[in-house]
C-alpha atoms as a PDB file:
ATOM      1  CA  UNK A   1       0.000   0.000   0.000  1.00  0.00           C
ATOM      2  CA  UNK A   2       2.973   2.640   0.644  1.00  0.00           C
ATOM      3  CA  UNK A   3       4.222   2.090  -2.778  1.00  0.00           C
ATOM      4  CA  UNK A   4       0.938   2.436  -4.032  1.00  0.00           C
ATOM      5  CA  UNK A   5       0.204   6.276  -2.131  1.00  0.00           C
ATOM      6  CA  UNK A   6       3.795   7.067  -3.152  1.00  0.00           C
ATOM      7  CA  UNK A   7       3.534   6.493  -6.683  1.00  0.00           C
ATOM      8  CA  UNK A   8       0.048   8.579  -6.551  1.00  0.00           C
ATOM      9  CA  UNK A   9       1.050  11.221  -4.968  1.00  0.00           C
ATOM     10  CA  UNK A  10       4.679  11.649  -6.637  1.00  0.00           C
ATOM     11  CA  UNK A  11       2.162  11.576  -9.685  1.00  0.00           C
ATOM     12  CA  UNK A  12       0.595  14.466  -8.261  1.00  0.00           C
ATOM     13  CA  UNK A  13       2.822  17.522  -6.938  1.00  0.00           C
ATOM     14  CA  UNK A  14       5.457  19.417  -8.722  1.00  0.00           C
ATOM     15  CA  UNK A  15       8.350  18.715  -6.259  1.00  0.00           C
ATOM     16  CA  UNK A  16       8.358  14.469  -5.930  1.00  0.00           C
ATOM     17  CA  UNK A  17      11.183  14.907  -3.876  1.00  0.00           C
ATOM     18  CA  UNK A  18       9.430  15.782  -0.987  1.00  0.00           C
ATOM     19  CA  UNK A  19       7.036  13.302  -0.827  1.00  0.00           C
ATOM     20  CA  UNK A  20       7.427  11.211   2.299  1.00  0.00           C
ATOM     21  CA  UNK A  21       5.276   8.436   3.060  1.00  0.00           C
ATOM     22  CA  UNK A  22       5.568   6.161   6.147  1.00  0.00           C
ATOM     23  CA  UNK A  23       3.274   3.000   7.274  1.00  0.00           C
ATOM     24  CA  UNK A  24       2.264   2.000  10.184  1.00  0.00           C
ATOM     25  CA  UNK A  25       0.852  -1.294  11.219  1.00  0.00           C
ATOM     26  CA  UNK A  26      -1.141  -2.286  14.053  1.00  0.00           C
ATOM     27  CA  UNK A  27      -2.926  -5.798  15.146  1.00  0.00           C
ATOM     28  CA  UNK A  28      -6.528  -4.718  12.869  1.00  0.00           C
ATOM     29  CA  UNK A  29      -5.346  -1.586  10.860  1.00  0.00           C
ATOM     30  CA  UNK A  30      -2.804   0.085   8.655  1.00  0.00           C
ATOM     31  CA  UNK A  31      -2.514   3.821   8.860  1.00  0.00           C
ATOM     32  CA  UNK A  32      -0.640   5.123   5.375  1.00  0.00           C
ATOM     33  CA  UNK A  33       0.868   8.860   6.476  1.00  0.00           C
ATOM     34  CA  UNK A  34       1.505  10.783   2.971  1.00  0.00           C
ATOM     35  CA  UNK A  35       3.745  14.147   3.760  1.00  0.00           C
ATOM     36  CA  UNK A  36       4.084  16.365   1.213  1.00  0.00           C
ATOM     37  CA  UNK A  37       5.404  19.904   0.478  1.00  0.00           C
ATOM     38  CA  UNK A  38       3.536  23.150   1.369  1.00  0.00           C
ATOM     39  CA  UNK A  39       2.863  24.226  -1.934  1.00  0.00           C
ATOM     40  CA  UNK A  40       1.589  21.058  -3.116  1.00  0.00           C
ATOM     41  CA  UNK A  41      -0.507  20.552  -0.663  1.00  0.00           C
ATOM     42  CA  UNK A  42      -3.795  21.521  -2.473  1.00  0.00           C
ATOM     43  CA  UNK A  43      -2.890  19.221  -5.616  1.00  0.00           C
ATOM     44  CA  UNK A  44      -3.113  16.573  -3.226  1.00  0.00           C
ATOM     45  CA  UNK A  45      -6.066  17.278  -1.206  1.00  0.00           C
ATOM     46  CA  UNK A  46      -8.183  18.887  -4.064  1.00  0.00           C
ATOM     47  CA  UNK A  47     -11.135  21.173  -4.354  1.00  0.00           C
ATOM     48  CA  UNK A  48     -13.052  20.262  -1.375  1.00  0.00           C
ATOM     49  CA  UNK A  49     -11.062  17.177  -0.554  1.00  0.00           C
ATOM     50  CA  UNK A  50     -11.670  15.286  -4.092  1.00  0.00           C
ATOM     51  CA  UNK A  51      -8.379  14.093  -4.626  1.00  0.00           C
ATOM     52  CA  UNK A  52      -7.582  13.143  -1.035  1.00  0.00           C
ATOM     53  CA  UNK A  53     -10.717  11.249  -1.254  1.00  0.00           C
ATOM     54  CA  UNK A  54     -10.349   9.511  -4.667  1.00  0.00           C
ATOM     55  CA  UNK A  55      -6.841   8.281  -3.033  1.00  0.00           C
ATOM     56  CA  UNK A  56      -8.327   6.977  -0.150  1.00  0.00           C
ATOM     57  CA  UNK A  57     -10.762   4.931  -2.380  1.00  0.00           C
ATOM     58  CA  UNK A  58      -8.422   3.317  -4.724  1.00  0.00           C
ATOM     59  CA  UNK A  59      -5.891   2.431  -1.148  1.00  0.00           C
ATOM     60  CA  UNK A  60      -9.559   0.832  -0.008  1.00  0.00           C
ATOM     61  CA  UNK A  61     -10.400  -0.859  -2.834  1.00  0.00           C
ATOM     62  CA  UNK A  62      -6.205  -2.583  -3.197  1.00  0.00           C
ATOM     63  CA  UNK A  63      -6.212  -3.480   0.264  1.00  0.00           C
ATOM     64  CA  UNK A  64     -10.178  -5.185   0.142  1.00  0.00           C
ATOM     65  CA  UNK A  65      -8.501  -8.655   0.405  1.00  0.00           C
ATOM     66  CA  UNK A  66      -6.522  -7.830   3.106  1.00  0.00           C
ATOM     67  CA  UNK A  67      -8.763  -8.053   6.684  1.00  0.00           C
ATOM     68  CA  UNK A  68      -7.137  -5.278   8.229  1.00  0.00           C
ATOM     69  CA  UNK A  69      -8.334  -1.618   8.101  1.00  0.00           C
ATOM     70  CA  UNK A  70      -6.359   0.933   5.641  1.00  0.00           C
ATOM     71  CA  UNK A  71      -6.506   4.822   7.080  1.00  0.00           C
ATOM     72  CA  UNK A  72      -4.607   7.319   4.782  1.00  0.00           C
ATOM     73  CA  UNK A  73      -3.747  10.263   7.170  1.00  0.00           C
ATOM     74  CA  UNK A  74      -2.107  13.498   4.820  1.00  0.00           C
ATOM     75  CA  UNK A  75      -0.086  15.750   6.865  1.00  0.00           C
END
């Protein structure tokens, strides 16, 4: 799943260097943290939250087989 957000977001923003993203796993979830640049912040999150959502959706929809939870946090 980290590869996954990575490759999304480094899709994304102008600077692809400063995409960070770091996973976390816990006994019944996995929380994805996507860091990012300030001034690419709104390509990732989108008008209103689209793209942030649309991310989340396609992470959701990867990790269906999988029984533990996937959270996408962007910081």
């Amino acid at each position: 799943m980290k590869g996954l957000v990575e490759v999304i977001a480094k899709s994304l923003v102008d600077n692809p260097d400063e995409v960070v993203v770091t996973e976390t796993e816990t006994e019944d979830s996995v929380v994805i943290e996507l860091k990012v640049g300030p001034s690419d912040m709104g390509k990732v999150i989108g008008r209103q939250g689209r793209i942030a959502k649309a991310i989340r959706t396609v992470v959701k929809a990867a990790s269906s087989k999988s029984e533990k939870k996937v959270i996408v946090d962007i910081m």
